[in-house]
N, C-alpha and C. Protein backbone atom coordinates (compact mmCIF):
# COMPACT_ATOMS: atom_id res chain seq x y z
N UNK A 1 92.04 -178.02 228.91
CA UNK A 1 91.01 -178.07 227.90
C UNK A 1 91.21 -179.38 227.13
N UNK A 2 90.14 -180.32 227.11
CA UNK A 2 89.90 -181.30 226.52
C UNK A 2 90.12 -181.07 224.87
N UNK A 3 90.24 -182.22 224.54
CA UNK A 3 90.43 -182.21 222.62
C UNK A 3 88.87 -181.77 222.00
N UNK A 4 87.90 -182.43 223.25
CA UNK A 4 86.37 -182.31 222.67
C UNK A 4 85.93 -181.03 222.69
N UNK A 5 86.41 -180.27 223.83
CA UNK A 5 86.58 -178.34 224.02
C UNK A 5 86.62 -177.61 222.95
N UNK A 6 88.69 -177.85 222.60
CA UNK A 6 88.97 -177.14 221.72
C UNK A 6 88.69 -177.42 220.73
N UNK A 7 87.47 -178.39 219.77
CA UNK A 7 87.10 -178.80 218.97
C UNK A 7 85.89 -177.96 218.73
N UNK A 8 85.32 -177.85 219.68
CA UNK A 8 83.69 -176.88 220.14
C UNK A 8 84.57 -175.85 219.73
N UNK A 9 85.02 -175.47 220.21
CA UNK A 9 85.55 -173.62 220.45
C UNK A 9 85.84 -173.71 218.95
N UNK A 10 86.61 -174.14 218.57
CA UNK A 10 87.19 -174.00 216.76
C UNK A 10 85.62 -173.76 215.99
N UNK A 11 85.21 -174.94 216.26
CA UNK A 11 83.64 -175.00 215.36
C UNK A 11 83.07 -173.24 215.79
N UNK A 12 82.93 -172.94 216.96
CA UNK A 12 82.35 -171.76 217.55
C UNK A 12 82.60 -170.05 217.11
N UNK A 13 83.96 -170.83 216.95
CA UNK A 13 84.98 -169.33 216.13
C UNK A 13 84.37 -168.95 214.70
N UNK A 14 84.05 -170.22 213.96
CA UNK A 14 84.26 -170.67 212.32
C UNK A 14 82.88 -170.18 212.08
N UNK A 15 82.32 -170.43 213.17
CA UNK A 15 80.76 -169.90 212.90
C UNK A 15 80.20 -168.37 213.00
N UNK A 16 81.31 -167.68 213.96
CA UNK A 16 80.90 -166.34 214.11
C UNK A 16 81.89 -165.66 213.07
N UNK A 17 83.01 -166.06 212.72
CA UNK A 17 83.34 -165.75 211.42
C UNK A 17 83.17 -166.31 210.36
N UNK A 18 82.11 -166.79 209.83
CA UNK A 18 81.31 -166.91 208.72
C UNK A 18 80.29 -165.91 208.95
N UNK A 19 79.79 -165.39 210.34
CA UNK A 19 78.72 -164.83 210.16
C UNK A 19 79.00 -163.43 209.84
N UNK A 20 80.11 -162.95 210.45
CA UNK A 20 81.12 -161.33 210.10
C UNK A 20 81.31 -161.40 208.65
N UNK A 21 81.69 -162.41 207.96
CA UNK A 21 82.06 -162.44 206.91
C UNK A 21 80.65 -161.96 205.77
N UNK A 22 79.65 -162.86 206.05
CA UNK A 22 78.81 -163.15 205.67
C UNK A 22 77.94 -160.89 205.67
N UNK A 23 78.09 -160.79 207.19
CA UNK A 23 78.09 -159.32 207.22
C UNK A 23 78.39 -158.38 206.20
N UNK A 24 79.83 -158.91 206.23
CA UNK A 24 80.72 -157.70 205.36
C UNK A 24 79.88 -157.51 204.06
N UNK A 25 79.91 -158.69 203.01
CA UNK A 25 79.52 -158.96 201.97
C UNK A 25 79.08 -158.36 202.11
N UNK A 26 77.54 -158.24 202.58
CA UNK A 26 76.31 -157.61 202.54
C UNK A 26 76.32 -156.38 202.30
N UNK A 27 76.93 -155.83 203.52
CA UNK A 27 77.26 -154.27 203.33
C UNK A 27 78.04 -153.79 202.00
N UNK A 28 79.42 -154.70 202.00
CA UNK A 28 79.83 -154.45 200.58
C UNK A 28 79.03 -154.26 199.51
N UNK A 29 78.33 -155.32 199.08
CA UNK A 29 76.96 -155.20 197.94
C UNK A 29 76.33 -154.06 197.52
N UNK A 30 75.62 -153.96 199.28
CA UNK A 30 74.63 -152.63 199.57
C UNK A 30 75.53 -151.35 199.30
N UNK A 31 76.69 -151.25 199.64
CA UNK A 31 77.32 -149.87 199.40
C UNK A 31 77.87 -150.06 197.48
N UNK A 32 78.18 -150.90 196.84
CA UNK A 32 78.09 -150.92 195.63
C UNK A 32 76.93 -150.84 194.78
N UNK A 33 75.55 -151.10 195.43
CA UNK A 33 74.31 -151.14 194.68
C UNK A 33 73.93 -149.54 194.90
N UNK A 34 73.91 -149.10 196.19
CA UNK A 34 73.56 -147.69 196.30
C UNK A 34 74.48 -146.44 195.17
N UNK A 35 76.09 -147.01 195.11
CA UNK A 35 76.99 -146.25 194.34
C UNK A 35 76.23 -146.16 192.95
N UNK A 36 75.99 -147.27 192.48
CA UNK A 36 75.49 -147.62 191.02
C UNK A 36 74.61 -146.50 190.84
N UNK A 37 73.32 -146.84 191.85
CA UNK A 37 71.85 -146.53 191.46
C UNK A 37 72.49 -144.86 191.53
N UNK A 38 72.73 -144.28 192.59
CA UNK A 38 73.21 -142.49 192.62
C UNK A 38 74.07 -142.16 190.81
N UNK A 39 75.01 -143.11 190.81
CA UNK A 39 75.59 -143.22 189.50
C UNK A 39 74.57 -142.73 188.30
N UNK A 40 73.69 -143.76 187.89
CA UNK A 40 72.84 -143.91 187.19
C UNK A 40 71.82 -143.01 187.21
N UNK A 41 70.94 -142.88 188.29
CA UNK A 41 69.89 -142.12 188.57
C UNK A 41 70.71 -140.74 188.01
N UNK A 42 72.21 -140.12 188.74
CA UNK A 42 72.80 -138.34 188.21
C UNK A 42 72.86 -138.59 186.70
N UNK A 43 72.88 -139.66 186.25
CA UNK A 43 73.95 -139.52 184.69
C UNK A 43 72.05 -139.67 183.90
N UNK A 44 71.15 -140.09 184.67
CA UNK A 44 69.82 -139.74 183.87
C UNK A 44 68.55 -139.06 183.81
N UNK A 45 69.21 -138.34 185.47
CA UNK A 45 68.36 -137.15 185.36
C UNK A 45 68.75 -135.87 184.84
N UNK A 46 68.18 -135.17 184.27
CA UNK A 46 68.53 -133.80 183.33
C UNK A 46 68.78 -132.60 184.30
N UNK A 47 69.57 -131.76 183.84
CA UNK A 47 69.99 -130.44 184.85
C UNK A 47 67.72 -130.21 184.98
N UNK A 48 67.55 -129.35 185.75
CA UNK A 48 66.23 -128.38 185.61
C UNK A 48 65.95 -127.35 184.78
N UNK A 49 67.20 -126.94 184.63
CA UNK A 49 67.46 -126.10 183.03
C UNK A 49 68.34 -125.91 183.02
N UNK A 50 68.75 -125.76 181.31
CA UNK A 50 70.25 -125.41 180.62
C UNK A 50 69.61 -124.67 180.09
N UNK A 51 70.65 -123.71 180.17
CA UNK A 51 70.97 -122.32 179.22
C UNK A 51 72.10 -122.27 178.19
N UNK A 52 71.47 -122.06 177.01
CA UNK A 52 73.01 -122.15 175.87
C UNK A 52 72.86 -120.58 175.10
N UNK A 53 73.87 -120.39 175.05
CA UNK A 53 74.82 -119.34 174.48
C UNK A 53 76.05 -119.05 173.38
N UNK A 54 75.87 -118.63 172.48
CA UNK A 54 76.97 -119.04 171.35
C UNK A 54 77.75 -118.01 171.76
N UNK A 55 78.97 -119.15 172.15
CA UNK A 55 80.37 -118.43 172.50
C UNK A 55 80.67 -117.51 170.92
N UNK A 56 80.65 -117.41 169.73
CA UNK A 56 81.31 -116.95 168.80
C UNK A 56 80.54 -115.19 169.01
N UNK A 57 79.44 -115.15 169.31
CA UNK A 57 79.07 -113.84 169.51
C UNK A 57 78.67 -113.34 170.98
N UNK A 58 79.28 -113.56 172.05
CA UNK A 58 79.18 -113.30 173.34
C UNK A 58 79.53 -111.82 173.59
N UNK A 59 80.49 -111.59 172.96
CA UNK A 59 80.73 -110.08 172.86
C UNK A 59 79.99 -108.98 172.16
N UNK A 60 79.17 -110.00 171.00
CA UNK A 60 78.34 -108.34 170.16
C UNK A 60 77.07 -108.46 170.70
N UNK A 61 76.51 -109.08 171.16
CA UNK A 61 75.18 -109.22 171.87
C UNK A 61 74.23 -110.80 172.28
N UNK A 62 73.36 -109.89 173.66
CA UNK A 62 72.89 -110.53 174.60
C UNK A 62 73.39 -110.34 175.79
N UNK A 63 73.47 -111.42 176.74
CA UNK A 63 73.72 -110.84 178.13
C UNK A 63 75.26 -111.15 178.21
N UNK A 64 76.12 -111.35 177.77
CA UNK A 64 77.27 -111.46 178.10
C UNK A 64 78.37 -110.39 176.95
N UNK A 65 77.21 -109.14 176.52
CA UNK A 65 78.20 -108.00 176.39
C UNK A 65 78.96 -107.49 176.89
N UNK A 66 80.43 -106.78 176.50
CA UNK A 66 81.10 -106.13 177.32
C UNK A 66 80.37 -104.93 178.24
N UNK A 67 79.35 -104.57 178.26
CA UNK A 67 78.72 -103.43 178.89
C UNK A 67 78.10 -104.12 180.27
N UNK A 68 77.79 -105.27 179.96
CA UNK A 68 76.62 -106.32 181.27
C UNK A 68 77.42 -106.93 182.07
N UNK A 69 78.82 -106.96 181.60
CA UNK A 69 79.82 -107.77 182.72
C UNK A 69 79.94 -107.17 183.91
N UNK A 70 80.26 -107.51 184.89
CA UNK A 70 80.21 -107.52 186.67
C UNK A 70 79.36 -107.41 187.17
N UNK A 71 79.04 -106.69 188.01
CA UNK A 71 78.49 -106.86 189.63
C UNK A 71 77.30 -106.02 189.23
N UNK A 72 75.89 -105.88 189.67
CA UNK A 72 74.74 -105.48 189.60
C UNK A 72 74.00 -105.94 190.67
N UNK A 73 73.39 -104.34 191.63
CA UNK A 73 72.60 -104.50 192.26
C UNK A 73 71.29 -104.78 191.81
N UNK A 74 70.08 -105.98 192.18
CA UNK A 74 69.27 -106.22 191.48
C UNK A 74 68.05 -105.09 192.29
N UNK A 75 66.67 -104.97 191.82
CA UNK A 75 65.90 -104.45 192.20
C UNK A 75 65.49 -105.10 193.90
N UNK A 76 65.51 -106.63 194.05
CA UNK A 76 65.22 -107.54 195.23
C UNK A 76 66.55 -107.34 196.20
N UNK A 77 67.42 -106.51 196.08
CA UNK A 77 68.22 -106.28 197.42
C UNK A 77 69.52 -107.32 196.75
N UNK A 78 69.49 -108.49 195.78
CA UNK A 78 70.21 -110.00 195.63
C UNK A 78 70.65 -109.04 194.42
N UNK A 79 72.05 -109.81 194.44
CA UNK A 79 72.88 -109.33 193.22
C UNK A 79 73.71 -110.57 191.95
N UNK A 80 73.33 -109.50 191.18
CA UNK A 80 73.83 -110.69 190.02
C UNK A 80 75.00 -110.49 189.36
N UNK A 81 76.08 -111.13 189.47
CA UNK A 81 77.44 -111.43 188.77
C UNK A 81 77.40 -112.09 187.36
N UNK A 82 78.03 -111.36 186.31
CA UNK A 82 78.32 -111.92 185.11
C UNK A 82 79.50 -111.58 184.79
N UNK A 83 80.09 -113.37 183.85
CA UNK A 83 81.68 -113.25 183.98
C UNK A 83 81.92 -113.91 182.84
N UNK A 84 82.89 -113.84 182.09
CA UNK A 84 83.22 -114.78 180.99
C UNK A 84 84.55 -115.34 181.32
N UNK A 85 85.11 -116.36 180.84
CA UNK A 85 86.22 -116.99 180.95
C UNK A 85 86.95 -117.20 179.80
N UNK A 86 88.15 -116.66 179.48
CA UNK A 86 88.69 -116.93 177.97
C UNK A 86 90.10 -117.08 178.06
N UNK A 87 90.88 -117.07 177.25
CA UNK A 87 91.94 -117.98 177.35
C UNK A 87 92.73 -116.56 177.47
N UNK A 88 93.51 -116.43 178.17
CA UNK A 88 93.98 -116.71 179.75
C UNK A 88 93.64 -116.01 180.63
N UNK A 89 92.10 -115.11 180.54
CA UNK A 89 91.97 -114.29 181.76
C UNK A 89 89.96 -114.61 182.27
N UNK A 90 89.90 -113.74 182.93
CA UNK A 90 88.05 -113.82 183.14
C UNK A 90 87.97 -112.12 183.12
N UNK A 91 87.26 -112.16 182.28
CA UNK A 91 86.44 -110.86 182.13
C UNK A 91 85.17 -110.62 183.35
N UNK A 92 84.86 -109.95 183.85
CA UNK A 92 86.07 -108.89 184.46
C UNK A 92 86.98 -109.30 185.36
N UNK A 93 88.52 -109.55 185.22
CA UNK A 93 89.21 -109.81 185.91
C UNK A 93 88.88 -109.70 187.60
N UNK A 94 88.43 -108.45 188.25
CA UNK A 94 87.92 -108.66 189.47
C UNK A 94 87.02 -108.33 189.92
N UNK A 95 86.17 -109.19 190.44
CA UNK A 95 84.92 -108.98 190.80
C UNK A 95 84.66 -108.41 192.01
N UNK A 96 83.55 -107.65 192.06
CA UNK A 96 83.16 -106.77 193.59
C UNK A 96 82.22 -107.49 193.58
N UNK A 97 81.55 -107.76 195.06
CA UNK A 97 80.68 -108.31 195.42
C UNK A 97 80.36 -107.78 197.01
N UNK A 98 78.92 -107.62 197.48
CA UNK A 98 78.67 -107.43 199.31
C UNK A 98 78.71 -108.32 200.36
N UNK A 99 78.86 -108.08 201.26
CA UNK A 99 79.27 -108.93 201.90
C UNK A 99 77.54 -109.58 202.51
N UNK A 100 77.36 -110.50 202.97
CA UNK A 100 76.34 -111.04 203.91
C UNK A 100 75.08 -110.94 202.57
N UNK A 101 74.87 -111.42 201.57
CA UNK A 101 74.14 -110.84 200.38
C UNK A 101 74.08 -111.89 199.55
N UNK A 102 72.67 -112.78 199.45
CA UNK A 102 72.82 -113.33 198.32
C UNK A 102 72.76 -113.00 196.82
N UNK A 103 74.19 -113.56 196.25
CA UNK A 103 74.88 -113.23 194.86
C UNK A 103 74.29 -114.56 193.80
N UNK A 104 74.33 -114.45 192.44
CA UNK A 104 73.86 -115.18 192.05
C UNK A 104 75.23 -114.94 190.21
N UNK A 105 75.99 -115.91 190.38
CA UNK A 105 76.89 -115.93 189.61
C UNK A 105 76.86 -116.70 187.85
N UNK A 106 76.86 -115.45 187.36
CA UNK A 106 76.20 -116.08 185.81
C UNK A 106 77.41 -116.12 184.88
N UNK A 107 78.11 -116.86 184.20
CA UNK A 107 79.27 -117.16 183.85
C UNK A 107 79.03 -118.23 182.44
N UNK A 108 80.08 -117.94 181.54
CA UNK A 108 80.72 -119.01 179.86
C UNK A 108 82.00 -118.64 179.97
N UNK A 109 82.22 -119.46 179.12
CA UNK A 109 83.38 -119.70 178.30
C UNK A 109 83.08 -119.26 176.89
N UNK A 110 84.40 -118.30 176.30
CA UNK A 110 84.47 -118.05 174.63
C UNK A 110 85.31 -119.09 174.13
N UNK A 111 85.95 -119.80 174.27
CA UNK A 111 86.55 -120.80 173.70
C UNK A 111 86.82 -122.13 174.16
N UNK A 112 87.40 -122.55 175.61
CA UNK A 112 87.44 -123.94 175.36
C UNK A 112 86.59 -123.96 177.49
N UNK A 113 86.48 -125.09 177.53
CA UNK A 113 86.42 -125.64 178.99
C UNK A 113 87.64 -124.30 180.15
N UNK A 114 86.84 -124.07 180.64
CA UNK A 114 87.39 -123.10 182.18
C UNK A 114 86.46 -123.36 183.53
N UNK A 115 87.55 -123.29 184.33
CA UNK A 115 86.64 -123.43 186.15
C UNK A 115 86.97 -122.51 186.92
N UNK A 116 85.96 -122.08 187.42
CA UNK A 116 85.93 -120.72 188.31
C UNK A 116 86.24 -121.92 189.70
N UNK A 117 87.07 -121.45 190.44
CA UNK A 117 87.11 -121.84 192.09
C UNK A 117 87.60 -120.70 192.69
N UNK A 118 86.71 -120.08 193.52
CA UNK A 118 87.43 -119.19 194.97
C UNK A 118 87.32 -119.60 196.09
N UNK A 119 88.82 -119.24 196.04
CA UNK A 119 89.78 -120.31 197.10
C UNK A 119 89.09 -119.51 198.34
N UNK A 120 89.43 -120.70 199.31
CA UNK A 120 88.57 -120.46 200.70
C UNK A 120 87.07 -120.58 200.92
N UNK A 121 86.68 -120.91 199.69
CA UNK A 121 85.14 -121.43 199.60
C UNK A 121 84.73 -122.75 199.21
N UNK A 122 83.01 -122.47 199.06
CA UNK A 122 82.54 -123.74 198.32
C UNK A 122 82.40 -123.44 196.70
N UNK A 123 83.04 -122.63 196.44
CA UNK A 123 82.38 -121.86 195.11
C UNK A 123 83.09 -122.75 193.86
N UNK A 124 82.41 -123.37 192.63
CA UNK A 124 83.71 -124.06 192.45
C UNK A 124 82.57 -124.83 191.08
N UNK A 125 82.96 -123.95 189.82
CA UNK A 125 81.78 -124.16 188.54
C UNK A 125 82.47 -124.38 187.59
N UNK A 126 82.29 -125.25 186.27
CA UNK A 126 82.58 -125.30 185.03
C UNK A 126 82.25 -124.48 184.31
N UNK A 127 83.16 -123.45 183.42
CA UNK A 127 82.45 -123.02 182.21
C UNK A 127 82.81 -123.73 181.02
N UNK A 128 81.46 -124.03 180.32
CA UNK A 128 82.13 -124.65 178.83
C UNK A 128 81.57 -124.16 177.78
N UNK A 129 81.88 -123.88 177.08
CA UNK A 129 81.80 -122.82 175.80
C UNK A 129 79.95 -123.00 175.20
N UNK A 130 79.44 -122.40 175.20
CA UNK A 130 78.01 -122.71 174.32
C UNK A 130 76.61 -123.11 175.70
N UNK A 131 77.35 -122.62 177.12
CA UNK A 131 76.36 -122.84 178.08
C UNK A 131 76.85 -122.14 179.22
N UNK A 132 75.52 -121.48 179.91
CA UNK A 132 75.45 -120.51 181.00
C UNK A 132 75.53 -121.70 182.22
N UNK A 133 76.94 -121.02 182.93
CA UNK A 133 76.66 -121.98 184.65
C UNK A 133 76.41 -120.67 185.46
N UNK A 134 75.15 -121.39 186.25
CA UNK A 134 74.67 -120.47 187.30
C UNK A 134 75.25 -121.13 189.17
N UNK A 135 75.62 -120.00 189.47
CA UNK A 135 76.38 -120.75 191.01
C UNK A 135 75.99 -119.55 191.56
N UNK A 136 75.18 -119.98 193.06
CA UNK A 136 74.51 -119.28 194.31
C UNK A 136 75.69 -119.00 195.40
N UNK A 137 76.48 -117.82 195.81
CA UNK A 137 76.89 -117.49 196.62
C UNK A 137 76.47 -116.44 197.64
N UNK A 138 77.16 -116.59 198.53
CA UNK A 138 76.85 -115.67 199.90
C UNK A 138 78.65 -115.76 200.54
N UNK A 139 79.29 -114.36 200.93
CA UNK A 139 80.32 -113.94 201.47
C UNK A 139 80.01 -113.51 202.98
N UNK A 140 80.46 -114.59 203.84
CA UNK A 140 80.34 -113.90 205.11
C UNK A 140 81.56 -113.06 206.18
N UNK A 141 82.76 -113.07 205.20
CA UNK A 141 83.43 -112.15 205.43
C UNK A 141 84.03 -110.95 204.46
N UNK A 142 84.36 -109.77 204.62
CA UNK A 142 85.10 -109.00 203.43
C UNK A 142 86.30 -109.40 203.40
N UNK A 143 87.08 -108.93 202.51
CA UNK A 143 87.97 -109.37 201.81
C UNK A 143 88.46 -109.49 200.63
N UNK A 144 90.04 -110.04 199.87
CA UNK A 144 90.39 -110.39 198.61
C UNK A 144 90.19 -111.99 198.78
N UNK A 145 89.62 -112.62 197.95
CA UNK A 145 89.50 -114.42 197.36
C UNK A 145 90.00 -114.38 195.99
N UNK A 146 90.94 -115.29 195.99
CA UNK A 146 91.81 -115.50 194.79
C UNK A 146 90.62 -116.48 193.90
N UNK A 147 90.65 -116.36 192.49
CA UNK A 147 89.96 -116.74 191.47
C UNK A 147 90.71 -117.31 190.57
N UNK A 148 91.54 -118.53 191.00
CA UNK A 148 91.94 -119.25 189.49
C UNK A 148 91.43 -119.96 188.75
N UNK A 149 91.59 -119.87 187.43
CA UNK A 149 91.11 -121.20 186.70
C UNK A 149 91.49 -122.59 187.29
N UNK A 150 90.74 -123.84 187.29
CA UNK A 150 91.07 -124.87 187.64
C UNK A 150 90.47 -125.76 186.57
N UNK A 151 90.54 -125.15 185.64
CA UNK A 151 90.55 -126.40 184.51
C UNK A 151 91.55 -126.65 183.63
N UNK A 152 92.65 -127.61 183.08
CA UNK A 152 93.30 -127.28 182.29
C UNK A 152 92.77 -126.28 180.63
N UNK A 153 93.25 -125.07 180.61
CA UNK A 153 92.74 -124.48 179.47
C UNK A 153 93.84 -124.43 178.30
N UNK A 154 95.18 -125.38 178.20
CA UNK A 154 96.00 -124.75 177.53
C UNK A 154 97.30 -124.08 178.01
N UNK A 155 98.45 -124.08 177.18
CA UNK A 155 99.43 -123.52 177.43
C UNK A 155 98.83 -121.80 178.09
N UNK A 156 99.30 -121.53 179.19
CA UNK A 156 99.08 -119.91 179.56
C UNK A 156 98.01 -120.24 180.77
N UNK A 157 97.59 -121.09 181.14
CA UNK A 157 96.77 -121.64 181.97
C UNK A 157 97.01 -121.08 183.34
N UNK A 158 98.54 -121.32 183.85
CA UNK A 158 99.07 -120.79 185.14
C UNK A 158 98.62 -119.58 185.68
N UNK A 159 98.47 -118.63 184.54
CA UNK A 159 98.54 -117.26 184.69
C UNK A 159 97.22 -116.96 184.51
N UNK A 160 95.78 -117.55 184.45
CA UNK A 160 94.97 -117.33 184.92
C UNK A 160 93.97 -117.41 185.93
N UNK A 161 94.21 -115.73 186.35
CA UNK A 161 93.69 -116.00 187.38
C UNK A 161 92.57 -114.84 187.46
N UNK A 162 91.90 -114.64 188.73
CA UNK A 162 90.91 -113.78 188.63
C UNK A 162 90.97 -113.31 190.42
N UNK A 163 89.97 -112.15 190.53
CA UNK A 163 89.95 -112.09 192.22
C UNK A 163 88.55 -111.75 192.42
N UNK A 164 88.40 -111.93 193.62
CA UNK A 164 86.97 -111.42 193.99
C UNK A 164 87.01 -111.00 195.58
N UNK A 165 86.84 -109.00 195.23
CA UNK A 165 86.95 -108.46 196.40
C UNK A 165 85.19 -108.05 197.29
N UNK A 166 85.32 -108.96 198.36
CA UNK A 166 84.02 -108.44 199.08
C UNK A 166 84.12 -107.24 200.01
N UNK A 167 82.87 -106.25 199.84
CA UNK A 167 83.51 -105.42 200.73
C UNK A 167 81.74 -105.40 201.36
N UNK A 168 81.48 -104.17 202.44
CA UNK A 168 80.68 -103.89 203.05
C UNK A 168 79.39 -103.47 202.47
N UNK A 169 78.33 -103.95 203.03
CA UNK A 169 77.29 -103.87 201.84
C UNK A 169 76.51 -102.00 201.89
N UNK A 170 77.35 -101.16 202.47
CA UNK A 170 76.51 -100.00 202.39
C UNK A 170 77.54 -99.50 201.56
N UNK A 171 78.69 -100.00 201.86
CA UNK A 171 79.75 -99.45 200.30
C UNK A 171 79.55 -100.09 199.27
N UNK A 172 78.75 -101.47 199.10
CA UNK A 172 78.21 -101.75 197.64
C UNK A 172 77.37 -101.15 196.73
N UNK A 173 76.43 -100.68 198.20
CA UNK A 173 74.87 -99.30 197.88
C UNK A 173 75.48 -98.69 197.11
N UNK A 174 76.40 -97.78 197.48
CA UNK A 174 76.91 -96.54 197.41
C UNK A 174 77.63 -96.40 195.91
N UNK A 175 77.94 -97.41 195.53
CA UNK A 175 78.97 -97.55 194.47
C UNK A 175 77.89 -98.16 193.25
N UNK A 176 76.64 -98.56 193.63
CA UNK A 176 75.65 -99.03 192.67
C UNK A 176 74.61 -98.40 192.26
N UNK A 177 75.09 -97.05 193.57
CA UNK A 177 73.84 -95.93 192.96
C UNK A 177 74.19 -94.77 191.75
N UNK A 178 74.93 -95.32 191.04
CA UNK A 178 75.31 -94.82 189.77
C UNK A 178 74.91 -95.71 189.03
N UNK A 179 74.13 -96.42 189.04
CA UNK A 179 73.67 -97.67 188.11
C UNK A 179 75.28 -98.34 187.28
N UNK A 180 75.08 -98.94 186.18
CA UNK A 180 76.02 -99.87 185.34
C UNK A 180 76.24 -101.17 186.18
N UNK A 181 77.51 -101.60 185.74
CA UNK A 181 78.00 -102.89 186.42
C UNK A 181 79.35 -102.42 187.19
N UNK A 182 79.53 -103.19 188.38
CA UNK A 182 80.77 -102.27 189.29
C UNK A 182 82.09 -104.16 188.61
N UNK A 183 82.67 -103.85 189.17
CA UNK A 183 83.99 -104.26 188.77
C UNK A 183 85.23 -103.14 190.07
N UNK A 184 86.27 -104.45 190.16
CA UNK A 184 87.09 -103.43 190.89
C UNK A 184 88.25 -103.88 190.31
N UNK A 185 88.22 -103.94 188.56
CA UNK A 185 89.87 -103.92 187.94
C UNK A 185 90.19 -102.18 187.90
N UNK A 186 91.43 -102.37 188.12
CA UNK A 186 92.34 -101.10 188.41
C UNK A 186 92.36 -100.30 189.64
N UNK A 187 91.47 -101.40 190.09
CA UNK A 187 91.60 -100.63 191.82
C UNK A 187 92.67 -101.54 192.60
């Protein structure tokens, strides 16, 4: 190879890596401009609705009385869960729920920031004191799913936890045709 060759070839290299280079950027940019705009666009569009709730009277009335907590078969076949989160447990500690059934999970906080996550799922909500989080589930197996808090709430934090037992949906019937709210603490 001539000096005039490897002179071409160098120039040849310099040019297709300027043009990779030139690539990258681009994409770089484009994947920082798209981050932004998603950024921007979540932090300025508004939930579709918020629901607020004064944690100081959650217990003497409205829907997050001690009487309305757990599991309720609705009239549409779909069932609705209500739960509170307080420092260090969730009322009702364990939840019943059917299996193959869309659930519709209505949940606060009485005092500070708490997170519902059950493990082995996608399930996985903030409660913060003075607002209703609503989270859409469906269980496609029965079972116990562990329910810890995953927010820091404070010294005693460790020890909250919660469960949620799914069982068969003609044993949900059965247990809802006594009307109230089902719960399976002390079982």
């Amino acid at each position: 190879m001539t000096a005039e060759e490897s002179h071409h070839s160098a120039e040849v290299a310099a040019r297709v890596e300027r043009r990779w280079a030139t690539i990258a950027v681009i994409i770089i940019v484009m994947m920082a401009l798209l981050a932004a705009f998603a950024g921007i666009h979540r932090a300025t569009m508004p939930q579709p609705r918020v629901e607020t709730t004064d944690p100081s009277r959650l217990h003497l009335s409205g829907e997050f009385v001690e009487s309305n907590l757990g599991s309720v078969l609705e009239a549409n076949g779909n069932v609705t869960v209500r739960a509170i989160g307080q420092q260090y447990s969730f009322t009702p500690a364990c939840i019943v729920v059917p299996v193959d059934t869309p659930i519709t999970l209505r949940a606060t906080s009485a005092d500070v920031v708490h997170g519902i996550l059950v493990q082995g799922t996608n399930i996985n909500t903030m409660l913060v004191p003075g607002y209703v989080s609503e989270q859409l589930m469906r269980f496609t197996r029965t079972g116990d799913y562990l329910m810890p808090c995953q927010e820091f709430c404070s010294f005693g934090h460790e020890g909250m936890w919660g469960k949620v037992r799914v069982i068969d949906k003609t044993e949900f019937a059965d247990r809802a045709k006594g009307g109230g709210r089902l719960s399976c603490v002390g079982q």
